[in-house]
Protein backbone atom coordinates (compact mmCIF):
# COMPACT_ATOMS: atom_id res chain seq x y z
CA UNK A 1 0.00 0.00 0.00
CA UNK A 2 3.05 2.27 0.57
CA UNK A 3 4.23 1.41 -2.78
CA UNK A 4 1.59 2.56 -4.43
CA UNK A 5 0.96 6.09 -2.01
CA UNK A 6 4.29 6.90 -3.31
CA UNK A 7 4.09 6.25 -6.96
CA UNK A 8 0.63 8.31 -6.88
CA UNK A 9 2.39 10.75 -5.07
CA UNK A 10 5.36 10.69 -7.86
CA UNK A 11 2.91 11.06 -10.65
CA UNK A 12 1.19 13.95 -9.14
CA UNK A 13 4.13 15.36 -8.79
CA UNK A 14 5.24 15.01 -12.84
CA UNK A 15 1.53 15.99 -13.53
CA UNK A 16 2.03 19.28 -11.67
CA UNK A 17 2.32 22.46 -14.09
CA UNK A 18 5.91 23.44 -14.52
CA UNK A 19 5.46 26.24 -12.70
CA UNK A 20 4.75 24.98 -9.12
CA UNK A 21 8.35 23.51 -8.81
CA UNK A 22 10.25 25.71 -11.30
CA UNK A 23 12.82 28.69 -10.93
CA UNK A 24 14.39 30.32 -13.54
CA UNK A 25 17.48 27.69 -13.25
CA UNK A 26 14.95 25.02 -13.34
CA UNK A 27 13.18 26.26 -16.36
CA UNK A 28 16.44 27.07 -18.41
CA UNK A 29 17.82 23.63 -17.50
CA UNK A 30 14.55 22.42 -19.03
CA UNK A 31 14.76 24.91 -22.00
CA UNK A 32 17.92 23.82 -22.98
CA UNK A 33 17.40 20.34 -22.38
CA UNK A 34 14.25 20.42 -25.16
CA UNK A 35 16.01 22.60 -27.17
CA UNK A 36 18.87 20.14 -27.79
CA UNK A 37 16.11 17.15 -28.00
CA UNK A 38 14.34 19.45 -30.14
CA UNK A 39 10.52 18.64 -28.40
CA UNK A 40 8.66 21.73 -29.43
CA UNK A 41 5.54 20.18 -27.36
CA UNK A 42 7.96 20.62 -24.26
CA UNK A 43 9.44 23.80 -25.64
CA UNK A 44 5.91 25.54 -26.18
CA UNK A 45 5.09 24.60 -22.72
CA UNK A 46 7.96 26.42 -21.30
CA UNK A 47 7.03 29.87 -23.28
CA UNK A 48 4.15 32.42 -21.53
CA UNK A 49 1.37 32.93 -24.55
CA UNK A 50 3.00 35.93 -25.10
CA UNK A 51 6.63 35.27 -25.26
CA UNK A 52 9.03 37.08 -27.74
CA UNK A 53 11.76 35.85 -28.98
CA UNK A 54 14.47 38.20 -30.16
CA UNK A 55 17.75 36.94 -32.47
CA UNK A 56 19.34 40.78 -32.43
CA UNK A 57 22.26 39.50 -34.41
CA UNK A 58 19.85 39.17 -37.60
CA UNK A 59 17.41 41.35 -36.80
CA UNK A 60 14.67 39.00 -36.34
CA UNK A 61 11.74 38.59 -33.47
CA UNK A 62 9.70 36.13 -33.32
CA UNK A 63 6.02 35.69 -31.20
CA UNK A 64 5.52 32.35 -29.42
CA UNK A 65 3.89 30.60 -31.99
CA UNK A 66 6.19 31.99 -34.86
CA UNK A 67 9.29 30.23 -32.34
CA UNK A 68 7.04 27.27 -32.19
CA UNK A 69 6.48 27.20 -35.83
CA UNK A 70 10.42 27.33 -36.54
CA UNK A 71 11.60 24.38 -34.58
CA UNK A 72 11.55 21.63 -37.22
CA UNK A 73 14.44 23.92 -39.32
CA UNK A 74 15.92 23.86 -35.64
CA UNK A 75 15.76 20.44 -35.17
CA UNK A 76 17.52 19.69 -38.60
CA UNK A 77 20.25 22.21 -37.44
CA UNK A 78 21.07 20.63 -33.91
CA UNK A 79 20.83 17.03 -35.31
CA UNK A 80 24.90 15.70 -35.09
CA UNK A 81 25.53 18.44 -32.93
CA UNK A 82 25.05 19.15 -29.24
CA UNK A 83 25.05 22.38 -26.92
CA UNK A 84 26.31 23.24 -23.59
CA UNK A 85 25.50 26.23 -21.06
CA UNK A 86 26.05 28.01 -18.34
CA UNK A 87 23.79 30.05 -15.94
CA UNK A 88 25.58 33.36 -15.93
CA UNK A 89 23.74 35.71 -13.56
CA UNK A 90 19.73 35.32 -12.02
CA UNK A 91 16.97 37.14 -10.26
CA UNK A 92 13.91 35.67 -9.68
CA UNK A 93 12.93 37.13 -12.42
CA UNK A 94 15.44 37.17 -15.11
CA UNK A 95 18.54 34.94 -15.96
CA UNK A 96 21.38 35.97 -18.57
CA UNK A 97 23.17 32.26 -19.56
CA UNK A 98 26.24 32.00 -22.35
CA UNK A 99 25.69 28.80 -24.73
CA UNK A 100 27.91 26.97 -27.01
CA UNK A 101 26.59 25.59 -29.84
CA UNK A 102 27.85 23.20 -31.44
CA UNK A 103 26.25 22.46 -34.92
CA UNK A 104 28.03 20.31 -37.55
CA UNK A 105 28.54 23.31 -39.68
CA UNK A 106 30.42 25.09 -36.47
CA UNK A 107 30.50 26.41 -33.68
CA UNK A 108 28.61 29.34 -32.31
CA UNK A 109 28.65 31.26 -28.65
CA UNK A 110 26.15 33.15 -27.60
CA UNK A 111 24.56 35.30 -24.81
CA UNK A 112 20.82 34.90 -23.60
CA UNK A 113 19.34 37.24 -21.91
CA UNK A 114 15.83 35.78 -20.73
CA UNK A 115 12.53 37.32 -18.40
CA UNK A 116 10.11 35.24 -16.72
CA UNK A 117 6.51 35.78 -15.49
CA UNK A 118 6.46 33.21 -13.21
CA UNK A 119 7.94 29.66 -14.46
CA UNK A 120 7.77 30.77 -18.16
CA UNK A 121 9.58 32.55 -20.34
CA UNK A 122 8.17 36.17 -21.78
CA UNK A 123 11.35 37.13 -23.17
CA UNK A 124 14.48 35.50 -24.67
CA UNK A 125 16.95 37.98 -26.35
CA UNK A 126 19.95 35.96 -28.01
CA UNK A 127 23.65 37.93 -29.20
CA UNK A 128 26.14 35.90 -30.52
CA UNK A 129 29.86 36.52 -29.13
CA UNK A 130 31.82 34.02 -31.62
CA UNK A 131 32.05 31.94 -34.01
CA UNK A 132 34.03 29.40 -31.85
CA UNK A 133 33.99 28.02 -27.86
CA UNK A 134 37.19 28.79 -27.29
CA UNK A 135 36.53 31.53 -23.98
CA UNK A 136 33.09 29.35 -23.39
């Protein structure tokens, strides 16, 4: 009987929104761990309704569902390759983390700068720093 009090207590825990466990270290180990899977289910989840999405090295920003929209091209990107990070600074609000990614055309560093409303992400603004991992 104790058995099965704790695996209905496990699974009520996994069923729980992401929010009710999540801080922004939580969430961006989650967001980077879909992003490299590439499970735009998972992703979408992690992204308020009204998250923007900002590449400011090419200009482009993109609304939640645009993001969503674009993750099969991001899926055939990552595929062979693999990316790393590292929580730079946090509030319990905000979080800035530097990535390497590693795609099988190159290398790429960047810099995210993301906000959260809660356990989700309203606003990701990505700058690249190099075209290599060297100082990563």
């Amino acid at each position: 009987m104790l058995k099965i009090a704790r695996l209905a207590a496990l699974a009520a825990l996994v069923m729980l929104p992401h929010g009710a466990l999540a801080g922004p270290e939580e969430t961006l180990n989650s967001w980077y761990t879909m992003l490299q899977s590439g499970s735009d289910a998972r992703i979408a989840g992690l992204l308020a309704d009204d998250a923007v999405i900002i590449l400011e090295d090419i200009g482009v920003e993109q609304s939640k569902a645009e993001f969503v929209d674009s993750l099969d091209e991001w899926k055939d990107a990552i595929t062979g390759g693999s990316l790393e990070w590292k929580l730079k600074k946090k509030t319990s609000d905000s979080a800035t983390a530097t990535v390497c990614y590693r795609f099988t055309s190159g290398p790429m560093m960047v810099r995210e700068d993301f906000t959260f409303s809660g356990d989700r992400i309203v606003k990701s603004v990505q700058k690249q720093l190099g075209s290599d991992c060297e100082k990563f």
